[in-house]
N, C-alpha and C. Protein backbone atom coordinates (compact mmCIF):
# COMPACT_ATOMS: atom_id res chain seq x y z
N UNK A 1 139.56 130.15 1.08
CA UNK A 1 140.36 128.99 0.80
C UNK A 1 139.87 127.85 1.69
N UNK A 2 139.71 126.44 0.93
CA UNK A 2 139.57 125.62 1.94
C UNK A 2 140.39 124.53 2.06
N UNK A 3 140.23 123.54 2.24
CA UNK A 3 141.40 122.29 2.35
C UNK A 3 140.96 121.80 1.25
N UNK A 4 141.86 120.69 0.70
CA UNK A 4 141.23 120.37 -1.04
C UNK A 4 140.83 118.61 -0.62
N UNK A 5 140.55 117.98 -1.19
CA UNK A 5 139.60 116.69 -1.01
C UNK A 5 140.78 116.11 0.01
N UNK A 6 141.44 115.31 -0.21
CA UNK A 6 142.31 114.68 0.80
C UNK A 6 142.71 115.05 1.79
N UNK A 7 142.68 116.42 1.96
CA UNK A 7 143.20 116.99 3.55
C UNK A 7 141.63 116.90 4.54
N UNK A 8 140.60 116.99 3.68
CA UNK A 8 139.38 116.99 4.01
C UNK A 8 139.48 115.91 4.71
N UNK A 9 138.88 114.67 4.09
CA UNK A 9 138.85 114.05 4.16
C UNK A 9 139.62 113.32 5.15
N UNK A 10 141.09 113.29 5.30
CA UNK A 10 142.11 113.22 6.44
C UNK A 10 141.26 113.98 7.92
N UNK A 11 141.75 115.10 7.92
CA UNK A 11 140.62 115.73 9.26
C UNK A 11 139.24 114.90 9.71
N UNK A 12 138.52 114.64 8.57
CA UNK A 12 137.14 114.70 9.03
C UNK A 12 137.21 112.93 9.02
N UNK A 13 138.10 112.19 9.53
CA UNK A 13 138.60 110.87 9.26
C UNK A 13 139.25 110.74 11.32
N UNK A 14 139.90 112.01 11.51
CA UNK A 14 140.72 111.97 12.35
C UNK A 14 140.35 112.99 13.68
N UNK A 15 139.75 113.86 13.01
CA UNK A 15 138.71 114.87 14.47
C UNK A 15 138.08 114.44 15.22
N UNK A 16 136.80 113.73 14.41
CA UNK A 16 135.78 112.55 15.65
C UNK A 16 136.66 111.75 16.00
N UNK A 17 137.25 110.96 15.49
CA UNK A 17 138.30 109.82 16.38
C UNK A 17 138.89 110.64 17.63
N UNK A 18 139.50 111.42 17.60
CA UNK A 18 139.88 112.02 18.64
C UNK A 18 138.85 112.64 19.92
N UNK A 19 137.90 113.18 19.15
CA UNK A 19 136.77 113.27 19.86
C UNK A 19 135.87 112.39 20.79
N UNK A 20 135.60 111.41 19.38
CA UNK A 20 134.99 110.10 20.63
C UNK A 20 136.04 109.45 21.80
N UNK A 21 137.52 109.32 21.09
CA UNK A 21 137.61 109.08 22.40
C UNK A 21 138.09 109.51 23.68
N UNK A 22 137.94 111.68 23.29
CA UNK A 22 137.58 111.99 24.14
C UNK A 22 136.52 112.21 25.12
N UNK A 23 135.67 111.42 24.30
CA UNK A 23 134.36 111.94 25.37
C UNK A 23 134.35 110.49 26.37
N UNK A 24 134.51 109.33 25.58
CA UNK A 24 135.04 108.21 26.54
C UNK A 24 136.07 108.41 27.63
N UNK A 25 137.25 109.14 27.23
CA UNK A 25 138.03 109.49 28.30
C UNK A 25 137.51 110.02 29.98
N UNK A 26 136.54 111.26 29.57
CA UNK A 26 136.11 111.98 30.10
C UNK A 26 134.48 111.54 30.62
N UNK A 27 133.67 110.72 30.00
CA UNK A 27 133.07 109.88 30.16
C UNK A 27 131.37 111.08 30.36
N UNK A 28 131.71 111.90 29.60
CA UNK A 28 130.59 112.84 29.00
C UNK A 28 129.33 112.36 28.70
N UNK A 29 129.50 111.86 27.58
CA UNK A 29 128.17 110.94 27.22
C UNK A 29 129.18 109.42 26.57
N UNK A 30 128.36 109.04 27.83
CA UNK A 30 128.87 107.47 27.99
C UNK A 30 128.60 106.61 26.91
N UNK A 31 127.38 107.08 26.27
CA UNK A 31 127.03 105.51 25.27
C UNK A 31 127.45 106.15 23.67
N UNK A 32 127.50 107.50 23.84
CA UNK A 32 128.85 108.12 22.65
C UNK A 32 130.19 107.15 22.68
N UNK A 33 130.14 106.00 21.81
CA UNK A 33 131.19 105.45 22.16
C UNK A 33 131.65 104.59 20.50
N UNK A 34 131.41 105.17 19.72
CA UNK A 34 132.17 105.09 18.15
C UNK A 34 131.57 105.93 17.41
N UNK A 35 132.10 105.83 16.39
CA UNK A 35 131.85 107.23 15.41
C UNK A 35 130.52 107.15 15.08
N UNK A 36 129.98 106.60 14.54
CA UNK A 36 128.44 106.46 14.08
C UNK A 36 127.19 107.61 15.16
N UNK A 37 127.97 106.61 16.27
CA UNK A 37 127.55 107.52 17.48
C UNK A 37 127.74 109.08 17.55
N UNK A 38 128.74 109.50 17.38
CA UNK A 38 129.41 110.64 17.92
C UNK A 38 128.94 111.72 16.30
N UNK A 39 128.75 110.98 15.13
CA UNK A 39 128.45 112.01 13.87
C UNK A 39 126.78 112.25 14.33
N UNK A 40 125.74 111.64 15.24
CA UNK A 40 124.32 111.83 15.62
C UNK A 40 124.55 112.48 16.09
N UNK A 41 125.40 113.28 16.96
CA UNK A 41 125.17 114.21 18.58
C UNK A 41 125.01 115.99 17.36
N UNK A 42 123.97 116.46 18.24
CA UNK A 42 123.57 117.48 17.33
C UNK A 42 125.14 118.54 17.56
N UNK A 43 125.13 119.75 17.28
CA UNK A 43 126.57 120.50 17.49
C UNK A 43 127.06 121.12 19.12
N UNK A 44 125.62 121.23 19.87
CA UNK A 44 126.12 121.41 21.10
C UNK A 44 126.92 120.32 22.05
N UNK A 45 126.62 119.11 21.47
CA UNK A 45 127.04 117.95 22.80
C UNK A 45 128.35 118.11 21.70
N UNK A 46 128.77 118.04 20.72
CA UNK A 46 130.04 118.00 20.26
C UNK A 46 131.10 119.05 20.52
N UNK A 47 130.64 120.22 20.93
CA UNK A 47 130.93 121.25 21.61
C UNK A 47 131.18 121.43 23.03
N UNK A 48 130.16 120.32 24.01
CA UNK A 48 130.86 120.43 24.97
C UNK A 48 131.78 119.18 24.67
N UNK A 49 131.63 118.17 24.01
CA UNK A 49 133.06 117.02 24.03
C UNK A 49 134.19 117.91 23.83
N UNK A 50 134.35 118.61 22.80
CA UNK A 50 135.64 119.27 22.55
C UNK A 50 135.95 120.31 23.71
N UNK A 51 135.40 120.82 24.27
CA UNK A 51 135.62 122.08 25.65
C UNK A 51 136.11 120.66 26.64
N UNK A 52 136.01 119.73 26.69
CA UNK A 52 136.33 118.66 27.74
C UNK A 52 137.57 118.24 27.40
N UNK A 53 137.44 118.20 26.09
CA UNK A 53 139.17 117.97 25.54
C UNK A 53 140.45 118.56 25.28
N UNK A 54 139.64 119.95 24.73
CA UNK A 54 140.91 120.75 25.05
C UNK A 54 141.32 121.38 26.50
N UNK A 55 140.13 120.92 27.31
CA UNK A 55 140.70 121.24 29.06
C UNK A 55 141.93 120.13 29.36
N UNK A 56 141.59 119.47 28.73
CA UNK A 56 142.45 117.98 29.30
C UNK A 56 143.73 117.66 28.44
N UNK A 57 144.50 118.55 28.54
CA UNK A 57 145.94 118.10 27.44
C UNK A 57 146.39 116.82 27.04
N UNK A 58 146.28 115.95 28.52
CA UNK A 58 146.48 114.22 28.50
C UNK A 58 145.78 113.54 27.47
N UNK A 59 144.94 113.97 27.18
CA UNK A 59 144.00 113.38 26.02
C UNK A 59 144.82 113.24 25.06
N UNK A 60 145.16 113.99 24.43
CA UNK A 60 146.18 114.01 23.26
C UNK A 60 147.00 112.97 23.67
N UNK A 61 147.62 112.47 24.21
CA UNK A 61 149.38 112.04 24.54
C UNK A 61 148.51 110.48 24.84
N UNK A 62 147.31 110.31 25.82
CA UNK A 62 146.95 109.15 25.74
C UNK A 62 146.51 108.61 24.47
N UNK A 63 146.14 109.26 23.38
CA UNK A 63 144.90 108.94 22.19
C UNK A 63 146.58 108.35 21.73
N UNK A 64 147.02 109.19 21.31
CA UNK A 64 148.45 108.83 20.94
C UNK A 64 149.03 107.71 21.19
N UNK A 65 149.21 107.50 22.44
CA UNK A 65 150.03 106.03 22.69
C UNK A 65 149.10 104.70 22.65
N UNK A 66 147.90 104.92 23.21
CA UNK A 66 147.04 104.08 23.03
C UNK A 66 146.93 103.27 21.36
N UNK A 67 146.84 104.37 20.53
CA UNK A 67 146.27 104.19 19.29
C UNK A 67 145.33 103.03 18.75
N UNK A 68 143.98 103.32 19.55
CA UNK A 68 143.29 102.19 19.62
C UNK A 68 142.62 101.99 18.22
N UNK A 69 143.11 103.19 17.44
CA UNK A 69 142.25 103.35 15.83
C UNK A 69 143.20 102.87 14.51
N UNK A 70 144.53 102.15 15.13
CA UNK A 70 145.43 101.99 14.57
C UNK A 70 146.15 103.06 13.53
N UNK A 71 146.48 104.03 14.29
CA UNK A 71 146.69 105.08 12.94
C UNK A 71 148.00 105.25 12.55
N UNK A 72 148.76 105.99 11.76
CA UNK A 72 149.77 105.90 11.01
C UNK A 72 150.42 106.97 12.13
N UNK A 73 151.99 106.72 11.60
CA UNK A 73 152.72 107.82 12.53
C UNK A 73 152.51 109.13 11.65
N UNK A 74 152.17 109.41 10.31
CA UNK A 74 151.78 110.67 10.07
C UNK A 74 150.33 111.19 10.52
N UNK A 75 149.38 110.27 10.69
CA UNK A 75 148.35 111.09 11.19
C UNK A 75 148.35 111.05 12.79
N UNK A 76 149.15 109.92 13.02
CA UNK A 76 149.36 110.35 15.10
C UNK A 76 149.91 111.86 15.18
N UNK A 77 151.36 112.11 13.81
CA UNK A 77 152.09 113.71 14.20
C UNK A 77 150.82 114.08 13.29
N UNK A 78 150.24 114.55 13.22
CA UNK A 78 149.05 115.71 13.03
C UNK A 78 148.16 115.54 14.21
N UNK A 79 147.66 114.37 14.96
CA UNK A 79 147.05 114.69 16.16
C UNK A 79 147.99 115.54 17.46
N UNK A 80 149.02 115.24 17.01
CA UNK A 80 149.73 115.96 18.33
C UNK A 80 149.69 117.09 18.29
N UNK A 81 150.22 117.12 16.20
CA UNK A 81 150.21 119.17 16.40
C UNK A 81 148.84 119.65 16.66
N UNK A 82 147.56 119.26 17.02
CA UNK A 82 146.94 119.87 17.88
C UNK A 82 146.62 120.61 19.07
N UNK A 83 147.89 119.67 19.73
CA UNK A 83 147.91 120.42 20.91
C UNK A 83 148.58 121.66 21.15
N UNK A 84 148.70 122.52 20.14
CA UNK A 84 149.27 123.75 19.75
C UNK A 84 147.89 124.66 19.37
N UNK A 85 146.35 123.90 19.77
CA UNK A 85 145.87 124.75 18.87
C UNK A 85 145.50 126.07 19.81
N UNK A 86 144.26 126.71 19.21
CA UNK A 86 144.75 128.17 19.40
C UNK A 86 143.19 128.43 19.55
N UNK A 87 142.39 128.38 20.83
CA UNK A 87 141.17 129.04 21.07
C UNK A 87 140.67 129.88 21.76
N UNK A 88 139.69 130.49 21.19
CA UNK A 88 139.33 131.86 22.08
C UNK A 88 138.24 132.68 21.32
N UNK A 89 137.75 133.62 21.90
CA UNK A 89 136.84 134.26 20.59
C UNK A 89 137.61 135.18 19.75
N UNK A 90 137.51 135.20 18.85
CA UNK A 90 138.22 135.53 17.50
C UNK A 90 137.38 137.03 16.96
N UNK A 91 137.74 137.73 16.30
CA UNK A 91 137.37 138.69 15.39
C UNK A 91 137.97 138.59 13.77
N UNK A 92 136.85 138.00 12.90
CA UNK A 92 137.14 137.74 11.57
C UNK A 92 137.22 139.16 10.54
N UNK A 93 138.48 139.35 10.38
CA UNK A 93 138.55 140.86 10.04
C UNK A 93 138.15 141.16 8.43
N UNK A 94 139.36 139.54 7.82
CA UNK A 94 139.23 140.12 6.01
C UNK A 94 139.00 138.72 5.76
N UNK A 95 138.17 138.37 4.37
CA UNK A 95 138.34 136.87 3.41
C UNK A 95 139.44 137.79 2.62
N UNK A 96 140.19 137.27 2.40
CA UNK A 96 141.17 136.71 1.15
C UNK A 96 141.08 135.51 0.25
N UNK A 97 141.50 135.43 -0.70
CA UNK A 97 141.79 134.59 -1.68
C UNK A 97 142.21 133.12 -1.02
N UNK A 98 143.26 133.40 -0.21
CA UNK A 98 144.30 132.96 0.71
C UNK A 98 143.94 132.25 1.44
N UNK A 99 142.98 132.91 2.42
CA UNK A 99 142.01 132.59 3.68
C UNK A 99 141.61 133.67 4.46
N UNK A 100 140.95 133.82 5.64
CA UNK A 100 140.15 134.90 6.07
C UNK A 100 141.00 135.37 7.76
N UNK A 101 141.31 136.27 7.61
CA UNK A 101 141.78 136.40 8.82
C UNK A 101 140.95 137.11 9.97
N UNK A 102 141.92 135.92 11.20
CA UNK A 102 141.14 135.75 12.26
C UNK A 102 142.13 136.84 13.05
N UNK A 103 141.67 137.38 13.77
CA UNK A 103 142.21 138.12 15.36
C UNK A 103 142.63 137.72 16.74
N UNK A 104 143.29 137.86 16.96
CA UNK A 104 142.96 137.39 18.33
C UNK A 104 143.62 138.62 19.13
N UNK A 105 142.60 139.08 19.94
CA UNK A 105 142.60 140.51 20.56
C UNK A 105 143.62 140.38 21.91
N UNK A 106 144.50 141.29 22.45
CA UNK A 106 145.49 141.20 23.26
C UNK A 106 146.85 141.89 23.42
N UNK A 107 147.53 141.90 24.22
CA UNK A 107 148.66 142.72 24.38
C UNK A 107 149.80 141.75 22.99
N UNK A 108 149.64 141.17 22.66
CA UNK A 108 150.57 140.48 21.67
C UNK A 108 149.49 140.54 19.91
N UNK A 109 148.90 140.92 19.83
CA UNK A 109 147.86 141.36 18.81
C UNK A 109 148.62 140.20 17.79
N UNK A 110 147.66 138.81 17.85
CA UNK A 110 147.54 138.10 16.51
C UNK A 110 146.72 138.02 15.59
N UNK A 111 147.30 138.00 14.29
CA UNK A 111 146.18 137.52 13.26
C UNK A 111 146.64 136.13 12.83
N UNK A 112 145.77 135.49 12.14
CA UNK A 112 145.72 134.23 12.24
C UNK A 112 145.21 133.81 10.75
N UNK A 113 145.96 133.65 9.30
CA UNK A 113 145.22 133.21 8.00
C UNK A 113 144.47 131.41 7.97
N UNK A 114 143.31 131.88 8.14
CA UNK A 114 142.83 130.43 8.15
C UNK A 114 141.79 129.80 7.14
N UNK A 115 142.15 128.96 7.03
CA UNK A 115 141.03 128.09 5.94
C UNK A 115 139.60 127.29 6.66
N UNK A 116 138.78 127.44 5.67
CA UNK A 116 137.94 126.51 5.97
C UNK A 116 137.93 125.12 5.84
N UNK A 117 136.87 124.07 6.30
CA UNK A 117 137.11 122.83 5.68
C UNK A 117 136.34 122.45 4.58
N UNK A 118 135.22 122.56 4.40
CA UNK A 118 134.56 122.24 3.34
C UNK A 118 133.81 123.56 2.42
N UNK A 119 133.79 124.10 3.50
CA UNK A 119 132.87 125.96 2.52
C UNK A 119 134.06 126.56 2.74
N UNK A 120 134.02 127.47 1.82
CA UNK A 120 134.85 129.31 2.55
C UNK A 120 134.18 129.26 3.20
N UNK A 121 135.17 130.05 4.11
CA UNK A 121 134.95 131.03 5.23
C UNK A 121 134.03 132.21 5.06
N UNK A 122 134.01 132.77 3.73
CA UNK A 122 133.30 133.75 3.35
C UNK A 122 131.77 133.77 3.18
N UNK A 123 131.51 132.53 2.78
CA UNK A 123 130.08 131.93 2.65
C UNK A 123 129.21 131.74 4.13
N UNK A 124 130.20 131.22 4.98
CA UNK A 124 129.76 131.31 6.16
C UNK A 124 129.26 132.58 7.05
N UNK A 125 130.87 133.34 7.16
CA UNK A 125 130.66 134.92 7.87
C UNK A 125 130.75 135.65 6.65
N UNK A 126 129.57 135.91 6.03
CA UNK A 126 129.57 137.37 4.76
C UNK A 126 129.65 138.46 5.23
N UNK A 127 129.60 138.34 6.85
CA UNK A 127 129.56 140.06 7.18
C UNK A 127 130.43 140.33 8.14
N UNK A 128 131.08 141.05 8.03
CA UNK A 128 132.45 141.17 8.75
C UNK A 128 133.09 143.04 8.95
N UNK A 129 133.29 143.16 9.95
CA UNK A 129 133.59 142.21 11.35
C UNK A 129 132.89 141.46 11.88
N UNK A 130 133.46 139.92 12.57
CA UNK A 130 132.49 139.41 13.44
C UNK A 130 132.79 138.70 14.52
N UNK A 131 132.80 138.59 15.55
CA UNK A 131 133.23 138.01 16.52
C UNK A 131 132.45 136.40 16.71
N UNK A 132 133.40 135.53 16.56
CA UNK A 132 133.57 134.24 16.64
C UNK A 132 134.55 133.47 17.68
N UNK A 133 133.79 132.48 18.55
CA UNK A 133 134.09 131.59 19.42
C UNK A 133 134.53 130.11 18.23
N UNK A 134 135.94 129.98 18.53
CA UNK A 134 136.22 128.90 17.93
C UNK A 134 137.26 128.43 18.10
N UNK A 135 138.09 127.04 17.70
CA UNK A 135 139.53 126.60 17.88
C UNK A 135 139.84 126.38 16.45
N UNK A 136 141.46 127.10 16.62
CA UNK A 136 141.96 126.62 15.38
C UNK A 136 143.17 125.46 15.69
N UNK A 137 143.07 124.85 14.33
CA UNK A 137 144.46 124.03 14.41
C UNK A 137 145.14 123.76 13.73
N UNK A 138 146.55 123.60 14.05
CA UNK A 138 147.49 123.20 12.54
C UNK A 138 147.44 122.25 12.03
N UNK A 139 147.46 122.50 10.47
CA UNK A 139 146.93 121.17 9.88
C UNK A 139 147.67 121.17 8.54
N UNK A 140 148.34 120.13 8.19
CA UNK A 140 149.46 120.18 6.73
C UNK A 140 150.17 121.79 7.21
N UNK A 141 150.58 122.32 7.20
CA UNK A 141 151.26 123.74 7.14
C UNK A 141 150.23 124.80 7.00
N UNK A 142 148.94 124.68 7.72
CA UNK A 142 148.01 125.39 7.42
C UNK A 142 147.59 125.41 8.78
N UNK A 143 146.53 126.81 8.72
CA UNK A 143 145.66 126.91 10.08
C UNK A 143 144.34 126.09 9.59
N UNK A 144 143.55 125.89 10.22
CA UNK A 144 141.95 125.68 10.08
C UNK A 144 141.08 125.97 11.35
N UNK A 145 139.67 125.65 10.95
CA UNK A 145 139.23 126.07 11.87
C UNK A 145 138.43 124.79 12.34
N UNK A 146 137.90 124.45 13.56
CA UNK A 146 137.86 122.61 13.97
C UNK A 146 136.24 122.63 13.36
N UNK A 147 135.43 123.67 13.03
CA UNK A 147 134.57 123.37 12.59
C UNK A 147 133.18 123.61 13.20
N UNK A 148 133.26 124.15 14.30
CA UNK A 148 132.33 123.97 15.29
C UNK A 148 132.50 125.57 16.16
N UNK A 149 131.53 126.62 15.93
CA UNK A 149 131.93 127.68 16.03
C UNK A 149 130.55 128.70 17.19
N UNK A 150 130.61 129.76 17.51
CA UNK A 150 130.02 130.65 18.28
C UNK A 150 129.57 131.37 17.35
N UNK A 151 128.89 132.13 17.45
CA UNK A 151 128.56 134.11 16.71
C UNK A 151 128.39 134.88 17.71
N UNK A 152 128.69 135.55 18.42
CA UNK A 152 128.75 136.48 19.09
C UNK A 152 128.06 137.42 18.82
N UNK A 153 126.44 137.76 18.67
CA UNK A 153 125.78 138.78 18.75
C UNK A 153 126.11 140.35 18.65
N UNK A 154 127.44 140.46 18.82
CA UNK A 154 127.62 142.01 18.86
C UNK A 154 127.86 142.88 17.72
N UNK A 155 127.12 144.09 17.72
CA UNK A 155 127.24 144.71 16.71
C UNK A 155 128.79 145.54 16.48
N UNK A 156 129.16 145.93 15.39
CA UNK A 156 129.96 146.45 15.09
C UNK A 156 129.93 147.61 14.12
N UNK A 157 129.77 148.63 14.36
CA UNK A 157 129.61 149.73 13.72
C UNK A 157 130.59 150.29 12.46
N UNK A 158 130.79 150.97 12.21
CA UNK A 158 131.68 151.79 10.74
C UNK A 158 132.80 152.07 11.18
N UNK A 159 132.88 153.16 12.82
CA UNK A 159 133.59 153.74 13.25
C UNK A 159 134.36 152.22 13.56
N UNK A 160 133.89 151.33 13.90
CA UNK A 160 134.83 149.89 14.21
C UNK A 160 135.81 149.14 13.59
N UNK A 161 134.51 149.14 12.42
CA UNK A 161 135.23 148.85 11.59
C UNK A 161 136.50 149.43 10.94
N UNK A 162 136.20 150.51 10.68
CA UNK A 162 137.41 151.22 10.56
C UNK A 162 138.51 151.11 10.91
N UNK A 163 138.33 151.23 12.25
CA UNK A 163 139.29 150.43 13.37
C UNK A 163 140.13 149.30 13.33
N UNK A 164 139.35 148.45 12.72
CA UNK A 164 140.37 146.91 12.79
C UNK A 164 140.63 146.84 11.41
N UNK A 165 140.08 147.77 10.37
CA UNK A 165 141.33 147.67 9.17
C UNK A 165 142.54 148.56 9.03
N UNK A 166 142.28 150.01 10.22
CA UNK A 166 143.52 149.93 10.53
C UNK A 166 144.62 149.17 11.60
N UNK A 167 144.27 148.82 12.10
CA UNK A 167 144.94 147.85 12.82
C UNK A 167 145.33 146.45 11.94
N UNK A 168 144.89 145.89 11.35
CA UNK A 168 145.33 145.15 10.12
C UNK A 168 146.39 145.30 9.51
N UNK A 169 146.44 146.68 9.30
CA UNK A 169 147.33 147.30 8.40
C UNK A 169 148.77 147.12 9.37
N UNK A 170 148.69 147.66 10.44
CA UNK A 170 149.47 147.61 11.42
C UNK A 170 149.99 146.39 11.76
N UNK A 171 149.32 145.29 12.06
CA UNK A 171 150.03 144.46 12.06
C UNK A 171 150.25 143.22 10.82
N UNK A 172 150.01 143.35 9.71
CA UNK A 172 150.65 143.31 8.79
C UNK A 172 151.92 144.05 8.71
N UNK A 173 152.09 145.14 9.27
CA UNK A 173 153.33 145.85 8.80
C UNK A 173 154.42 145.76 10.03
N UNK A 174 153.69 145.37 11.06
CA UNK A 174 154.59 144.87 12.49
C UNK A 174 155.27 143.24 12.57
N UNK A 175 154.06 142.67 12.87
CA UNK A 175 154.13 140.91 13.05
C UNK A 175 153.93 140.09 11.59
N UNK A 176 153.06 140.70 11.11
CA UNK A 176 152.51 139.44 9.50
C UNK A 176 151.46 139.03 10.01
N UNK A 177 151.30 138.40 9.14
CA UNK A 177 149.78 137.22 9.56
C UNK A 177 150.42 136.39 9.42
N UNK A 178 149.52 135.16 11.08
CA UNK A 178 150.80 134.01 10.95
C UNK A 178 150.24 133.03 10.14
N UNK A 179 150.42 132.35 9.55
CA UNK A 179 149.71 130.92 8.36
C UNK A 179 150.25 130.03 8.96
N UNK A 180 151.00 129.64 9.54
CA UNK A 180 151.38 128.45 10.70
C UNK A 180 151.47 128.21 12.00
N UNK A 181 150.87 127.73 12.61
CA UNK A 181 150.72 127.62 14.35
C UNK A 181 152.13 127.32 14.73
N UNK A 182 152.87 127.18 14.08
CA UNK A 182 154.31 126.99 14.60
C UNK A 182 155.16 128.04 14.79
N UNK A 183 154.91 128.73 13.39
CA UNK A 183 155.76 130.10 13.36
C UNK A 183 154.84 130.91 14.69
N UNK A 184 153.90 131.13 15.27
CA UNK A 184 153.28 131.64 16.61
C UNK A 184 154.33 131.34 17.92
N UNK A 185 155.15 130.01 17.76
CA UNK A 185 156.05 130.20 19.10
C UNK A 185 157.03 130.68 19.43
């Protein structure tokens, strides 16, 4: 599942904005300083902008009041519900129809139904299990994923696999899979 033209479009309207002016905040790469700029930086420097941003919670709350991009109070409340998002390395267990669920390994065992933005998810990771470095975020009543991701080299065997579709099962039948970063608190 992915986001359909207008939610697209919304995100990929409202991510770099947030981005560039986190990297201005933080003053990363200094002459990164409007979008034009910030869509050239290959995926690592955009990777460390975002690791700079989600260290820095203030970012959010300043981008916000500032609103130097003049934005609407519905897309300011979608930048905020970011700061709910949800990163870490992930284990992509199943694609669904739905969206592909993510893991997140731990004494509170989450799964996480998330969409892509412009491809499935499936097209991307065809082979699964797989362990993925990434942030998700809430977006319209949906998870996503920010777009900008890890692969984690590690193999995963049969006997593993096995493993995390029973555990799937399990927590499907314990917690659910959550489809909203909200219902998570």
């Amino acid at each position: 599942m992915i986001l359909d033209e207008n939610e697209n479009k919304l995100f990929f309207k409202l991510y770099p904005m947030l981005m560039v002016y986190g990297n201005q905040w933080l003053g990363i790469f200094p002459t990164v300083n409007n979008l034009p700029k910030y869509f050239k930086l290959n995926n690592n420097k955009k990777v460390e902008i975002r690791e700079g941003v989600y260290e820095q919670p203030e970012i959010f709350e300043d981008f916000i009041e500032e609103n130097l991009f003049k934005l609407s109070e519905f897309d300011l409340a979608i930048i905020k519900s970011w700061k709910k998002y949800k990163k870490c390395n992930f284990i992509i267990l199943k694609h669904y129809k739905s969206g592909s669920i993510f893991y997140k390994e731990g004494k509170d065992r989450r799964a996480y139904n998330v969409y892509g933005l412009t491809n499935e998810l499936r097209e991307i990771f065809p082979q699964l299990p797989i362990y993925v470095g990434t942030v998700l975020l809430p977006f319209n009543n949906k998870i996503i994923i920010d777009g900008l991701f890890s692969v984690n080299n590690i193999i995963i065997g049969p006997n593993m696999t096995n493993d995390y579709n029973e555990l799937l099962k399990e927590i499907k039948n314990d917690n659910g899979i959550i489809s909203t970063i909200s219902r998570d608190e």
